[in-house]
PDB file of N, CA and C in Angstrom:
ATOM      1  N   UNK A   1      -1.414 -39.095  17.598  1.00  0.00           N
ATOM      2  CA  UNK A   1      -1.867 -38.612  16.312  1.00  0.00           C
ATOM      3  C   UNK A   1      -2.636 -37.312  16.531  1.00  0.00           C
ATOM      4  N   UNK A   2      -2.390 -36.623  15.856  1.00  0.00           N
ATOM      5  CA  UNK A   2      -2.935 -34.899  16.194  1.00  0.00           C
ATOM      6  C   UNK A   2      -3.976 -34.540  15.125  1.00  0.00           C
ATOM      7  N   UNK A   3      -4.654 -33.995  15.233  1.00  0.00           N
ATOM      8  CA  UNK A   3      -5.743 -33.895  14.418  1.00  0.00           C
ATOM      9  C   UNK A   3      -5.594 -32.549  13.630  1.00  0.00           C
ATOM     10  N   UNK A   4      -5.650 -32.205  12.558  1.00  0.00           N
ATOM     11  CA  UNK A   4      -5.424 -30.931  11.744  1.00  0.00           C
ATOM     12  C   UNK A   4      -6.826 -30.330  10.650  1.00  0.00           C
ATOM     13  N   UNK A   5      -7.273 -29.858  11.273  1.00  0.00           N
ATOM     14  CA  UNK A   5      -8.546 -29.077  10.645  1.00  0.00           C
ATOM     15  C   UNK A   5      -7.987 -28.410   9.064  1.00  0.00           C
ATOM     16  N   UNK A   6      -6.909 -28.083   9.071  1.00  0.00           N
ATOM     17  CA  UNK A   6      -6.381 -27.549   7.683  1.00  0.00           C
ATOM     18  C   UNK A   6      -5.683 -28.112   7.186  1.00  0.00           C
ATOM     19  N   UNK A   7      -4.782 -28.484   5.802  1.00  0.00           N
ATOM     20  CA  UNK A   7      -4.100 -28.906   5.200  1.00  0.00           C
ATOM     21  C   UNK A   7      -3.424 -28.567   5.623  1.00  0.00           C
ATOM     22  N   UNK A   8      -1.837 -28.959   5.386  1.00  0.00           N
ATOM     23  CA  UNK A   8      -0.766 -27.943   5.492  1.00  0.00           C
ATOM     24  C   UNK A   8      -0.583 -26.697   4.008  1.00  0.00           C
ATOM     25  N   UNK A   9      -1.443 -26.989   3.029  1.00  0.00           N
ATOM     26  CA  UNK A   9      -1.033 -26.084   1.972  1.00  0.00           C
ATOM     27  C   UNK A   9      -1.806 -24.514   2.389  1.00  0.00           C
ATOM     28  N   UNK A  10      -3.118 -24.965   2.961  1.00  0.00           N
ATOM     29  CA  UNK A  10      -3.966 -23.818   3.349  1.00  0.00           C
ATOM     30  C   UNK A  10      -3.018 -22.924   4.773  1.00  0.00           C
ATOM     31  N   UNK A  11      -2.261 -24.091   5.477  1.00  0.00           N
ATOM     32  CA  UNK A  11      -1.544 -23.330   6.224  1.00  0.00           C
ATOM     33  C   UNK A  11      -0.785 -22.479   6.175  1.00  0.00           C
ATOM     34  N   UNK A  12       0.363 -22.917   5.369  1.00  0.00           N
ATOM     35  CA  UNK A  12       1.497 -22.145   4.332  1.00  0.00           C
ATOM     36  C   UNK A  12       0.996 -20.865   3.990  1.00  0.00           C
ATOM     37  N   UNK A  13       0.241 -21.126   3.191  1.00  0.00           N
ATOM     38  CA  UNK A  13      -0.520 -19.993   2.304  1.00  0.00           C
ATOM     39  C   UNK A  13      -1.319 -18.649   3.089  1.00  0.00           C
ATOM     40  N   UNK A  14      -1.852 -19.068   4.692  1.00  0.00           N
ATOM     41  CA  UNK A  14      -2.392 -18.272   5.403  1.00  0.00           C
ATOM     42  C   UNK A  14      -1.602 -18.173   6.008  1.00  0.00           C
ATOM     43  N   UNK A  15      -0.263 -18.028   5.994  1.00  0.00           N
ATOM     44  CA  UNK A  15       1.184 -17.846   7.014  1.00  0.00           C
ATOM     45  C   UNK A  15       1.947 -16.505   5.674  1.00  0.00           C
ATOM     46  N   UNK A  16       1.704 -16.854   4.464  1.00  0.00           N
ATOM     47  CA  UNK A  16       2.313 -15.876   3.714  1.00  0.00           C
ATOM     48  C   UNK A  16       1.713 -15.015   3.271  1.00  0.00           C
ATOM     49  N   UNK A  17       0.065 -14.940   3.341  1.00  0.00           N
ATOM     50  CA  UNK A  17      -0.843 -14.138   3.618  1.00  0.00           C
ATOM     51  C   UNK A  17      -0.320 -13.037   5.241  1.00  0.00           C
ATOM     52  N   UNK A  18      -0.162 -13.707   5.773  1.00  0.00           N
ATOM     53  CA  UNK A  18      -0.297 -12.895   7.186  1.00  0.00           C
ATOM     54  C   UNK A  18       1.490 -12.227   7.206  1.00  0.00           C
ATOM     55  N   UNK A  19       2.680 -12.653   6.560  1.00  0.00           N
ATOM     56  CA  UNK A  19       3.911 -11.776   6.852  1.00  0.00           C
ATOM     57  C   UNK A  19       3.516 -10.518   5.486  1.00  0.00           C
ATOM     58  N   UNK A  20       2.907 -10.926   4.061  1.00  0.00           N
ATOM     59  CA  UNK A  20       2.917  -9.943   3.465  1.00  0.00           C
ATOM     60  C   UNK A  20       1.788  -8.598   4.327  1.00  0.00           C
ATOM     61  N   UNK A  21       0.994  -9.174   4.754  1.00  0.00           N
ATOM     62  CA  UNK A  21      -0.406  -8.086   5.516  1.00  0.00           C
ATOM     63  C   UNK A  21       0.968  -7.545   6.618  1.00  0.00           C
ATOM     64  N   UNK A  22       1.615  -8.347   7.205  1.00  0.00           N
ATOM     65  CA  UNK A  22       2.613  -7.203   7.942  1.00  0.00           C
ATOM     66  C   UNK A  22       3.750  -6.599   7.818  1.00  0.00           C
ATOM     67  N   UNK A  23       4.123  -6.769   6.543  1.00  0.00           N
ATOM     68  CA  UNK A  23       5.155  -5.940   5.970  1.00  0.00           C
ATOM     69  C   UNK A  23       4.684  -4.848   5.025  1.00  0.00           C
ATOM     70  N   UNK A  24       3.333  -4.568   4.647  1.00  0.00           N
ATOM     71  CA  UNK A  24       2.380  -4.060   4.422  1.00  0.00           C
ATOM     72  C   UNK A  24       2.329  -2.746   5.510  1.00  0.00           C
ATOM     73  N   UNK A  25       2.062  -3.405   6.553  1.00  0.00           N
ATOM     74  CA  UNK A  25       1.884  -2.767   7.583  1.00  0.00           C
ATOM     75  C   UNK A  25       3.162  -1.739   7.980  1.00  0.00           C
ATOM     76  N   UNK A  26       4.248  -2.708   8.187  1.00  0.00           N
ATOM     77  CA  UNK A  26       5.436  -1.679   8.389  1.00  0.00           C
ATOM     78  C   UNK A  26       5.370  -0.503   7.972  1.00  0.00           C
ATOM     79  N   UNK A  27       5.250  -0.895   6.518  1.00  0.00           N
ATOM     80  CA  UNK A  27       5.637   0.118   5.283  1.00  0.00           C
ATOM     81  C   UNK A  27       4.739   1.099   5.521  1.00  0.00           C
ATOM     82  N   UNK A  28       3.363   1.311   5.726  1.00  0.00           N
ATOM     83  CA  UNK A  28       2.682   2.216   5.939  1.00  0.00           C
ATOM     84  C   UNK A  28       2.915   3.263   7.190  1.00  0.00           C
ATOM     85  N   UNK A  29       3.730   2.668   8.259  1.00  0.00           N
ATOM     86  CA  UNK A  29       4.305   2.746   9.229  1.00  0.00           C
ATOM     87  C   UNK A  29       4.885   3.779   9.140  1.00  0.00           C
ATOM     88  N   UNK A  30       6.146   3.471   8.264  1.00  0.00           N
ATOM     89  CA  UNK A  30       7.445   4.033   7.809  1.00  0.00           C
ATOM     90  C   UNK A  30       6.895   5.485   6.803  1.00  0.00           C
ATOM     91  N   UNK A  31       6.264   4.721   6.040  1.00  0.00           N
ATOM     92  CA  UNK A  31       5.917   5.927   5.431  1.00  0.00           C
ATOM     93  C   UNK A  31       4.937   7.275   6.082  1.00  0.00           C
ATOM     94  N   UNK A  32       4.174   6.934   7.395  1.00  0.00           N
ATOM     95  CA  UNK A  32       3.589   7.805   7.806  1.00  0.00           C
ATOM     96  C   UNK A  32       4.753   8.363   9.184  1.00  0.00           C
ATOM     97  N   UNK A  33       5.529   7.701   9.122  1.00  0.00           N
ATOM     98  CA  UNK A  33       6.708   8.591   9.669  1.00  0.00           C
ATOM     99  C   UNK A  33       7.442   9.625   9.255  1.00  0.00           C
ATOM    100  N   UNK A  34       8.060   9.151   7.356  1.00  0.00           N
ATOM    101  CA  UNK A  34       8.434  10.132   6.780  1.00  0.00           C
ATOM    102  C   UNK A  34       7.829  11.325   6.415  1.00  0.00           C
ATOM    103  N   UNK A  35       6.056  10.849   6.382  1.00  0.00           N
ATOM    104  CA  UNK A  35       5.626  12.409   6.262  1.00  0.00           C
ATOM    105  C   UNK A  35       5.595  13.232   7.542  1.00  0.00           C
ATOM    106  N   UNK A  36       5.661  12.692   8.289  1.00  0.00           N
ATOM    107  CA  UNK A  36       5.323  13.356   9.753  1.00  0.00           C
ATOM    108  C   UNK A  36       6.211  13.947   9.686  1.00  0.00           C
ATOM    109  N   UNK A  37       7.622  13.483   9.306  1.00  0.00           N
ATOM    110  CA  UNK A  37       9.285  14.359   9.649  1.00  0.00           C
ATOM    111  C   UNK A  37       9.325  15.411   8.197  1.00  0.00           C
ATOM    112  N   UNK A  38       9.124  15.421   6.955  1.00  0.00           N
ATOM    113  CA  UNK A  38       8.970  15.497   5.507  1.00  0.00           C
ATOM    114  C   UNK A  38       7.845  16.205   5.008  1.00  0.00           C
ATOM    115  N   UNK A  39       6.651  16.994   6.117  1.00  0.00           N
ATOM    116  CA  UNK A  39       5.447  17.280   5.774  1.00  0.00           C
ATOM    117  C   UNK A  39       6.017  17.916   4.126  1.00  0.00           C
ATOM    118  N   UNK A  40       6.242  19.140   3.482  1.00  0.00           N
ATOM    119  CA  UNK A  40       6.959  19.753   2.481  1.00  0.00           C
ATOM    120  C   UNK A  40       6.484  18.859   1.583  1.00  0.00           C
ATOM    121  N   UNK A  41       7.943  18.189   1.488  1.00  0.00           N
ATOM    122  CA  UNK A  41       8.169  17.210   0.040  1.00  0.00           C
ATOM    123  C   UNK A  41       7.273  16.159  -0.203  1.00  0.00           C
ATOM    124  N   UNK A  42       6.242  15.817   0.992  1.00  0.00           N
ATOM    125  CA  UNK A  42       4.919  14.861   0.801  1.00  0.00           C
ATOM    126  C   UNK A  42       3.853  15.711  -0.345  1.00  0.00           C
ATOM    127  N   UNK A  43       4.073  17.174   0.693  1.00  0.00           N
ATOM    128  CA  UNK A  43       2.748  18.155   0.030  1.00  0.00           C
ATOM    129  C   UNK A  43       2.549  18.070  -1.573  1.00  0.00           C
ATOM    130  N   UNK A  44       4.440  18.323  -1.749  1.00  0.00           N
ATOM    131  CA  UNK A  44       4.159  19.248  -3.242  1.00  0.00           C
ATOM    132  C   UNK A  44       4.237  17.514  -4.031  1.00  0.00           C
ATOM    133  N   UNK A  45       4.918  16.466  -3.392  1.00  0.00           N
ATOM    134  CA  UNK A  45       4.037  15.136  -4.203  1.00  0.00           C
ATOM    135  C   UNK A  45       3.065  15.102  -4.467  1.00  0.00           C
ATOM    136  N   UNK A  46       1.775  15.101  -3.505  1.00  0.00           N
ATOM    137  CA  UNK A  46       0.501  15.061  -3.378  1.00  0.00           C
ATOM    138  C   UNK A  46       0.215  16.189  -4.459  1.00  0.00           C
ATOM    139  N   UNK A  47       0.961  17.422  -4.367  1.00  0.00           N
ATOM    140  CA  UNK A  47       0.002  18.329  -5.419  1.00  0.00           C
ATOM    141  C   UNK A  47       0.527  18.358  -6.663  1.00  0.00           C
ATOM    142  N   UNK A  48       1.400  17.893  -7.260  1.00  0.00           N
ATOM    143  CA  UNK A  48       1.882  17.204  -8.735  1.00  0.00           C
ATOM    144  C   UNK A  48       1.010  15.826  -9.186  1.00  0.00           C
ATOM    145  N   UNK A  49       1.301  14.910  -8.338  1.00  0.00           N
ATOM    146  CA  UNK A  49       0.013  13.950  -8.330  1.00  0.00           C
ATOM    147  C   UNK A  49      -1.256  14.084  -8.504  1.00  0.00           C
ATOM    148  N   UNK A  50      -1.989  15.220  -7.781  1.00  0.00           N
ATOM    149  CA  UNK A  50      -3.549  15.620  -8.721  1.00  0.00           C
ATOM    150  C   UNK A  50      -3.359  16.573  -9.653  1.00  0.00           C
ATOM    151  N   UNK A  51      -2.450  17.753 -10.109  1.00  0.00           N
ATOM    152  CA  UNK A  51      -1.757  17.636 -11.222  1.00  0.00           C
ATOM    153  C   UNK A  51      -1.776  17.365 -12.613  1.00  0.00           C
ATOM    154  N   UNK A  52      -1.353  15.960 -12.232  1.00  0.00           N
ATOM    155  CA  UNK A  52      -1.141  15.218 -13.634  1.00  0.00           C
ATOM    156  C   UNK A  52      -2.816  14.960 -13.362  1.00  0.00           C
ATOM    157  N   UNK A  53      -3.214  14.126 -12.356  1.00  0.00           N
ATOM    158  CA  UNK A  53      -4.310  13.470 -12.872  1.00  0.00           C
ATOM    159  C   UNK A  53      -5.297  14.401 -13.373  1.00  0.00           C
ATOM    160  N   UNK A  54      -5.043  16.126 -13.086  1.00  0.00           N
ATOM    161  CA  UNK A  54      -6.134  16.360 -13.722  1.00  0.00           C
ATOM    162  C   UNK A  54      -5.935  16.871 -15.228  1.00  0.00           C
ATOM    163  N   UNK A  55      -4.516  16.874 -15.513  1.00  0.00           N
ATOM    164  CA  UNK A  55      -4.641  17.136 -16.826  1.00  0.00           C
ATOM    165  C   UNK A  55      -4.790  16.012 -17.878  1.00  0.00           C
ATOM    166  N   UNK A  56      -4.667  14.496 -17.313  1.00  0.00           N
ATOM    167  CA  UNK A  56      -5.206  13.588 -17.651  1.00  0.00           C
ATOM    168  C   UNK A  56      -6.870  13.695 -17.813  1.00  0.00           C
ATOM    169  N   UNK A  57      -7.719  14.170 -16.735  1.00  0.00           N
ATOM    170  CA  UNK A  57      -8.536  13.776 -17.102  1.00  0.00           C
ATOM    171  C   UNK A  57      -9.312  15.212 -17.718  1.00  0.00           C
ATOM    172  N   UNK A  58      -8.350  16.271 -18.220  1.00  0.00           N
ATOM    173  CA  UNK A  58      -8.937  17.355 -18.986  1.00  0.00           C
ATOM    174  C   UNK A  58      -8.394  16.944 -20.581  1.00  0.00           C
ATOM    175  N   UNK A  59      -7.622  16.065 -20.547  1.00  0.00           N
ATOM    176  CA  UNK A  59      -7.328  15.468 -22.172  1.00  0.00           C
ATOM    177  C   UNK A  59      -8.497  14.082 -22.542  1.00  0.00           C
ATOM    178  N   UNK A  60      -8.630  13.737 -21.766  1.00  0.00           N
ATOM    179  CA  UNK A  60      -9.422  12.446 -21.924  1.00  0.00           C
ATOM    180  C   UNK A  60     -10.776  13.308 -22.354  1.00  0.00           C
ATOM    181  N   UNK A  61     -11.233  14.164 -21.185  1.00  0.00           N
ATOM    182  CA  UNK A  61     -12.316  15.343 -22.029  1.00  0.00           C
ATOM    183  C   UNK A  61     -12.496  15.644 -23.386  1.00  0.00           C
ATOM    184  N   UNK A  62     -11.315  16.305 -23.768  1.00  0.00           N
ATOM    185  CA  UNK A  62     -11.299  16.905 -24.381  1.00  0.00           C
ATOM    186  C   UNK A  62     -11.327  16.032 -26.273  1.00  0.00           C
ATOM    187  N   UNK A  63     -10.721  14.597 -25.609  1.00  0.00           N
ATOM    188  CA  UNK A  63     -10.707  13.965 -26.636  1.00  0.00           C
ATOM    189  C   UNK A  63     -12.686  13.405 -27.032  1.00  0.00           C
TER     190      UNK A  63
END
């Protein structure tokens, strides 16, 4: 008889906790690959992206 400090539900659950935290991981992976190869088309993302947000937050002003 084996002794189990956790349920099996808490197990499960800290098993699908831990593949999403590493597919998570990949992805950040992957994606700091594509900018590395892609610097360009990251940039002018990044600078459309503050962009909008700031004409968002010059309308929100303004309202």
């Amino acid at each position: 008889m084996s002794f189990r400090f956790y349920a099996n539900a808490i197990s499960q659950a800290s098993r699908t906790v831990a593949a999403g935290i590493f597919i998570v991981g990949l992805l950040l992976i992957g994606f700091g690959i594509i900018i590395i190869a892609l610097p360009e088309i990251f940039a002018f993302l990044a600078a459309a992206v503050f962009f909008i947000a700031g004409i968002g937050c010059g309308t929100t002003a303004i309202k």
